[in-house]
N, C-alpha and C. Protein backbone atom coordinates (compact mmCIF):
# COMPACT_ATOMS: atom_id res chain seq x y z
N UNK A 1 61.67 47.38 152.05
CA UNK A 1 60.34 47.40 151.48
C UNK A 1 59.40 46.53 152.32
N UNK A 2 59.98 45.28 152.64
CA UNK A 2 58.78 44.36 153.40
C UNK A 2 58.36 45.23 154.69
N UNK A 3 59.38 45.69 155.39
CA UNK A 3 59.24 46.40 156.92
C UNK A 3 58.34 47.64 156.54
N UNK A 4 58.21 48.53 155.14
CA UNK A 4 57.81 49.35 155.04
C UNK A 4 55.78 48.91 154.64
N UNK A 5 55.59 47.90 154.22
CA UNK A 5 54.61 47.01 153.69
C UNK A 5 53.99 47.03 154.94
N UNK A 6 54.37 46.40 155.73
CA UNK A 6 54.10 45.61 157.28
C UNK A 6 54.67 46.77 158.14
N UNK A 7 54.25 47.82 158.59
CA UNK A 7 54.82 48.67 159.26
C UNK A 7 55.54 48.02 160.44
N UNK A 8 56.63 47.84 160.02
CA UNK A 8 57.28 47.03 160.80
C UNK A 8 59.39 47.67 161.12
N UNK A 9 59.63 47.78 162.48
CA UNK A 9 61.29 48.01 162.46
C UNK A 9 61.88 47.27 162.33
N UNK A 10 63.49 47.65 161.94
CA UNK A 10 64.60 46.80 161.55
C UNK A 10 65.37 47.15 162.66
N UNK A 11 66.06 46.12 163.35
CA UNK A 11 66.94 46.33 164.22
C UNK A 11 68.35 45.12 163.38
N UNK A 12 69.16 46.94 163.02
CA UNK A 12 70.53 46.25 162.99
C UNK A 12 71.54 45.94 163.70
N UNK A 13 72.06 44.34 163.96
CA UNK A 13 72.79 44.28 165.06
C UNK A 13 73.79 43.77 164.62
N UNK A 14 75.17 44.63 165.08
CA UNK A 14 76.54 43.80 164.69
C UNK A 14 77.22 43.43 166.03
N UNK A 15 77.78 41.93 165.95
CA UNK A 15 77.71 41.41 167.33
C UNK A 15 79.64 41.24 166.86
N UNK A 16 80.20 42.09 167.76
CA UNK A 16 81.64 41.75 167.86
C UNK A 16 82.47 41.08 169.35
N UNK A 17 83.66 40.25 169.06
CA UNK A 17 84.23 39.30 170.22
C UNK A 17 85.10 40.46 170.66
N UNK A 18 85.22 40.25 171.98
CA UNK A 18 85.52 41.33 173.36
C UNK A 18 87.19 41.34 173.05
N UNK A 19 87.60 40.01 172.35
CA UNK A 19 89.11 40.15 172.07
C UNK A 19 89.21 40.91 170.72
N UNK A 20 88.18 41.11 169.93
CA UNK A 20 88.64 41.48 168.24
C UNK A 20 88.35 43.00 168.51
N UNK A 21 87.79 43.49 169.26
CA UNK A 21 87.75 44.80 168.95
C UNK A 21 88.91 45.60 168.78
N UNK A 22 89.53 45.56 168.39
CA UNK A 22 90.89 46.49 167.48
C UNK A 22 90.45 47.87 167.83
N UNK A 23 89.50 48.04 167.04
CA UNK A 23 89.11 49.56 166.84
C UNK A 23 88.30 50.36 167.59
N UNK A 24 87.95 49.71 168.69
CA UNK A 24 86.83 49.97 169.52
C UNK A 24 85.03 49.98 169.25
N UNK A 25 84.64 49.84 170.33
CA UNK A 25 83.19 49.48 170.21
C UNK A 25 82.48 51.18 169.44
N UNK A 26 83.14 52.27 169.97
CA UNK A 26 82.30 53.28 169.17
C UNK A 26 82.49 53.59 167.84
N UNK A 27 83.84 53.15 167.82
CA UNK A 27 83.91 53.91 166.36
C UNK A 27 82.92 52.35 165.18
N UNK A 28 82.95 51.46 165.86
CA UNK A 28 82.40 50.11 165.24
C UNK A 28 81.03 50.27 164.87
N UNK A 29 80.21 51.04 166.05
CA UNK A 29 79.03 51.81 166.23
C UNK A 29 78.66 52.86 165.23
N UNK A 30 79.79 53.79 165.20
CA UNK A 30 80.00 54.64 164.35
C UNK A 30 79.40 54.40 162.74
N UNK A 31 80.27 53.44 162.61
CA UNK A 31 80.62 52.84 161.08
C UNK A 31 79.22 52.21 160.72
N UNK A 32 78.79 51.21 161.74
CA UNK A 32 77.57 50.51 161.28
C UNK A 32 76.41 51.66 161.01
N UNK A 33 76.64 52.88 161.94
CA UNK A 33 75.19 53.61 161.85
C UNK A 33 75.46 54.38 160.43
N UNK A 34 76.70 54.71 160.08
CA UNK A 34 76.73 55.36 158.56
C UNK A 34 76.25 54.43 157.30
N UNK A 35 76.66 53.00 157.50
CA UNK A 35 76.31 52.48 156.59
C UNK A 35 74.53 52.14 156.48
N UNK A 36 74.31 52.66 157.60
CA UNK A 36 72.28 52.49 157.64
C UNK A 36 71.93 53.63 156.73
N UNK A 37 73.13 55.10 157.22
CA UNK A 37 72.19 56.51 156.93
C UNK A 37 71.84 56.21 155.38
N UNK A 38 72.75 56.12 154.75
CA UNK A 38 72.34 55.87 153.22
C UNK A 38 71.06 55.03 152.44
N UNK A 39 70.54 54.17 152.94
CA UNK A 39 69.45 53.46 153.07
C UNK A 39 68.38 54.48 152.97
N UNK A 40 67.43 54.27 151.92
CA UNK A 40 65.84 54.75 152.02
C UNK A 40 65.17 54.75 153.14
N UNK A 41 65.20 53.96 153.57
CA UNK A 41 63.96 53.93 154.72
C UNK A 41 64.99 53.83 156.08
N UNK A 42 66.14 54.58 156.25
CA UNK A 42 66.84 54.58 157.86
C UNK A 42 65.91 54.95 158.96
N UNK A 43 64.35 55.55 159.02
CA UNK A 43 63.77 55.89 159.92
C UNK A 43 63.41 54.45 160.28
N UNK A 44 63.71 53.92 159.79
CA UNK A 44 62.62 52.15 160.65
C UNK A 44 63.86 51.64 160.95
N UNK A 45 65.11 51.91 160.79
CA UNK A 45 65.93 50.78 161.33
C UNK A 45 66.89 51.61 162.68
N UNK A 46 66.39 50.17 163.56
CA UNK A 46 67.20 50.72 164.73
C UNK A 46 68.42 49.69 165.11
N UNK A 47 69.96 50.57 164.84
CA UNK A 47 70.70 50.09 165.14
C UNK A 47 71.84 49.92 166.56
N UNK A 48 72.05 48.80 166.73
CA UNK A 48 73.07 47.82 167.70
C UNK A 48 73.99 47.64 167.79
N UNK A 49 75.08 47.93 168.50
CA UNK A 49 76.68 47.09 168.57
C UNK A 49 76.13 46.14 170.05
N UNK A 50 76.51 44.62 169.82
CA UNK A 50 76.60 44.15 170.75
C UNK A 50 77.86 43.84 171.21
N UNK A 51 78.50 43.02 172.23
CA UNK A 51 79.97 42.70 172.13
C UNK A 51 79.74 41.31 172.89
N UNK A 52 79.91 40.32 172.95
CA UNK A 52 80.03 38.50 172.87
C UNK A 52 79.78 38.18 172.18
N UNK A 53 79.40 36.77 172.54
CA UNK A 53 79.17 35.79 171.56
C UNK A 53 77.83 35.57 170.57
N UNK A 54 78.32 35.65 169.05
CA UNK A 54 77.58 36.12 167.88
C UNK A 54 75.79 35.71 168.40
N UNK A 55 75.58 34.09 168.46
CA UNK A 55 74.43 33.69 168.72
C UNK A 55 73.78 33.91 169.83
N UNK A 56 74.74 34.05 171.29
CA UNK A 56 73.69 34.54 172.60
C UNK A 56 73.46 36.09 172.12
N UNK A 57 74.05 37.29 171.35
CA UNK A 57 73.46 37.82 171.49
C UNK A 57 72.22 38.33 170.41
N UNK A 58 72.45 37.27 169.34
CA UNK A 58 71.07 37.66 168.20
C UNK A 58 69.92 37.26 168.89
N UNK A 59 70.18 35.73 169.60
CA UNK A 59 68.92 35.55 170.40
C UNK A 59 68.83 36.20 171.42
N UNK A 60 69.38 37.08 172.33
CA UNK A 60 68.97 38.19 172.98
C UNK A 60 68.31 39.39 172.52
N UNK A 61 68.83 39.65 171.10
CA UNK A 61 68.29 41.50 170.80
C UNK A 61 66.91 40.43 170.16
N UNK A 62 66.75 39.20 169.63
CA UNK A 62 66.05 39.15 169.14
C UNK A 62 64.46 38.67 169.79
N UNK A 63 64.68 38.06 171.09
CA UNK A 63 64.30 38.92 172.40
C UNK A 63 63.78 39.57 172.91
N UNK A 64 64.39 40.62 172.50
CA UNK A 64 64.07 41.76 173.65
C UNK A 64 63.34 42.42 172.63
N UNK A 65 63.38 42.63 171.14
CA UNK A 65 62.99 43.42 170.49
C UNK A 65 61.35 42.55 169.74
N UNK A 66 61.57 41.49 170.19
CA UNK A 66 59.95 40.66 170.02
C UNK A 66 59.73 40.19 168.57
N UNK A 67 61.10 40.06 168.09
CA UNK A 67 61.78 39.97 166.45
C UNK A 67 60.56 38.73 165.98
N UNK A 68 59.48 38.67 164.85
CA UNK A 68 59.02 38.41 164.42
C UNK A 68 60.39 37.88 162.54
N UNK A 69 61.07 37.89 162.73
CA UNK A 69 62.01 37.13 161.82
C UNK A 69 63.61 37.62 161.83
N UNK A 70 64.25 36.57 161.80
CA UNK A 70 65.90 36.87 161.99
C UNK A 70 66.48 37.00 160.69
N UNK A 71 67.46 38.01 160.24
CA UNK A 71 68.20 37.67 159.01
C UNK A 71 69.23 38.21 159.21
N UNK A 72 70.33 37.08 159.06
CA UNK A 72 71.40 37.02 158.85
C UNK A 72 72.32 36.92 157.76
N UNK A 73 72.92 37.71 157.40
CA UNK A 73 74.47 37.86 156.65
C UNK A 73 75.33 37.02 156.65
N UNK A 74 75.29 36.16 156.00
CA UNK A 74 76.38 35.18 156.24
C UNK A 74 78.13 35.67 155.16
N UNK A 75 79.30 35.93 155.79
CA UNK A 75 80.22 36.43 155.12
C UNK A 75 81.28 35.38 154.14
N UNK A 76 81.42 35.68 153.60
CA UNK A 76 82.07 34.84 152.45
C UNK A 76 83.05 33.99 153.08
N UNK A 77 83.90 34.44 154.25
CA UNK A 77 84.81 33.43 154.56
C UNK A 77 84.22 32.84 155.78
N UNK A 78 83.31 31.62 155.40
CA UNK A 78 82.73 31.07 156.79
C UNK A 78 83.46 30.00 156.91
N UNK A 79 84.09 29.83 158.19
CA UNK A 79 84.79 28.68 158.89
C UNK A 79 83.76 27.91 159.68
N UNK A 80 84.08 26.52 160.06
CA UNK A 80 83.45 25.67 161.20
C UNK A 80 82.74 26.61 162.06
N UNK A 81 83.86 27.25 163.19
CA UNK A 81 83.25 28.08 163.75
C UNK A 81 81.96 28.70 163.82
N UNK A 82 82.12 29.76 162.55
CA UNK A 82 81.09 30.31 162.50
C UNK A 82 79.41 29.68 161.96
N UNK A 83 79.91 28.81 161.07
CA UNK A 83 78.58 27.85 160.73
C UNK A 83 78.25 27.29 162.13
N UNK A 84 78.84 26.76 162.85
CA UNK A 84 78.25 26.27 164.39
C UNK A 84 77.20 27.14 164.81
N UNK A 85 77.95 28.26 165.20
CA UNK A 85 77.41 29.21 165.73
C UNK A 85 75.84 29.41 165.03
N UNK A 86 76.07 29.57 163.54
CA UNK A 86 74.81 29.82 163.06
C UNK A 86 73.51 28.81 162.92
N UNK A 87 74.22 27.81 163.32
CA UNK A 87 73.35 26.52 163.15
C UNK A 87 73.06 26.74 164.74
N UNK A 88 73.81 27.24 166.05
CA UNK A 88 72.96 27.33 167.03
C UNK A 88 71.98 28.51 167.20
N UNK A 89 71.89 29.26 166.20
CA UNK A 89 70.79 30.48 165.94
C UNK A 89 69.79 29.43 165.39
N UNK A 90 70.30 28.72 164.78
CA UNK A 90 68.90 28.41 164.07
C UNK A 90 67.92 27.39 164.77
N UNK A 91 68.76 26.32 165.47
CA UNK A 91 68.07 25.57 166.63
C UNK A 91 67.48 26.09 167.62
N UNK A 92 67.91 27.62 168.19
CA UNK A 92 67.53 28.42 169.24
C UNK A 92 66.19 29.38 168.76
N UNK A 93 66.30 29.50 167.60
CA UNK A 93 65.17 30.77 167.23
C UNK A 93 63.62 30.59 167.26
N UNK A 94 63.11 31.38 168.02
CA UNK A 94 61.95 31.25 168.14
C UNK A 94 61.04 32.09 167.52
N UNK A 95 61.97 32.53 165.62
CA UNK A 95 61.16 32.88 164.99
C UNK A 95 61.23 32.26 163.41
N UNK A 96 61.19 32.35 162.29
CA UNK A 96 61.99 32.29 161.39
C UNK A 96 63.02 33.18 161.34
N UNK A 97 64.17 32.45 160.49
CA UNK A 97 65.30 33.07 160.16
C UNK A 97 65.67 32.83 158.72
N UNK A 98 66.16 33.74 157.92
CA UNK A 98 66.55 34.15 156.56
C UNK A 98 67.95 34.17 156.54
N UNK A 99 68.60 33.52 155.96
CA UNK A 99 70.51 33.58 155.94
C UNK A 99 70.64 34.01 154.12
N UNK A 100 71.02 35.38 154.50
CA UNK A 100 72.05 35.51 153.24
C UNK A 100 73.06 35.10 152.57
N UNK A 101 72.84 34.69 151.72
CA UNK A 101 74.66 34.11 151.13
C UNK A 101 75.09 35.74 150.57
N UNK A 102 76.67 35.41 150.89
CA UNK A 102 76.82 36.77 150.34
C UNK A 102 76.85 37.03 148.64
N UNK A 103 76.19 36.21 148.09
CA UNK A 103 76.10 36.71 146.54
C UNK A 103 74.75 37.33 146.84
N UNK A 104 74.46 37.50 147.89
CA UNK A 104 72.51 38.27 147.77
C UNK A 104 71.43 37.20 147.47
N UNK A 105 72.13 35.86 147.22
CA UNK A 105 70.74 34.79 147.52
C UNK A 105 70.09 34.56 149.04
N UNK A 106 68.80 34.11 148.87
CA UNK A 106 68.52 34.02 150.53
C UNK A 106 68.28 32.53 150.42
N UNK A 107 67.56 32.21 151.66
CA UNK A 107 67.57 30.83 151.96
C UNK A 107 66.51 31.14 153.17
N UNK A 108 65.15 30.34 153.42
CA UNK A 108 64.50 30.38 154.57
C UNK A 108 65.03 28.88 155.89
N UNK A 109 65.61 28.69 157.01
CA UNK A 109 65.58 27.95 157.55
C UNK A 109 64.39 27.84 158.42
């Protein structure tokens, strides 16, 4: 709704590690673009598989795509790791960023 308000695109990006891909990068591709089709408004969202590391590449698509706000998914089992990582999105971003908890609360950093 906001992107539709603000004629504005969604770029969905799922950023996977070069060792986890199990299943491969297309069918990963695959999967993410089905779970867009269902969505009301799939004409505004343009989706991404990246493959490194989670934070160089949000701040890359986010980048290249001139991202006026970041939001992130944060998944229920967050380790050290991954909070690092997200805390270096958030030091790096040169826009606002929105972190989901996964009960669907947000949070502005």
């Amino acid at each position: 709704t906001l992107a539709v308000t603000h004629r504005a695109r969604i770029t969905a990006l799922q950023v996977i590690s070069p060792v986890s891909s199990e299943s491969g990068p297309a069918s990963m591709s695959d999967a993410l673009r089905k779970s867009v089709f269902g969505e009301p408004f799939r004409g505004l969202i343009d989706v991404h598989l990246a493959i490194g590391s989670p934070d160089e590449e949000i701040m890359r698509v986010a980048k290249d795509t001139k991202a006026d706000l970041i939001v992130i998914g944060r998944g229920r089992r967050a380790d050290d790791h991954s909070l690092s990582r997200l805390s270096e999105v958030l030091r790096q971003a040169s826009c606002p960023v929105l972190i989901v908890h996964p009960s669907g609360r947000a949070a502005v950093a």
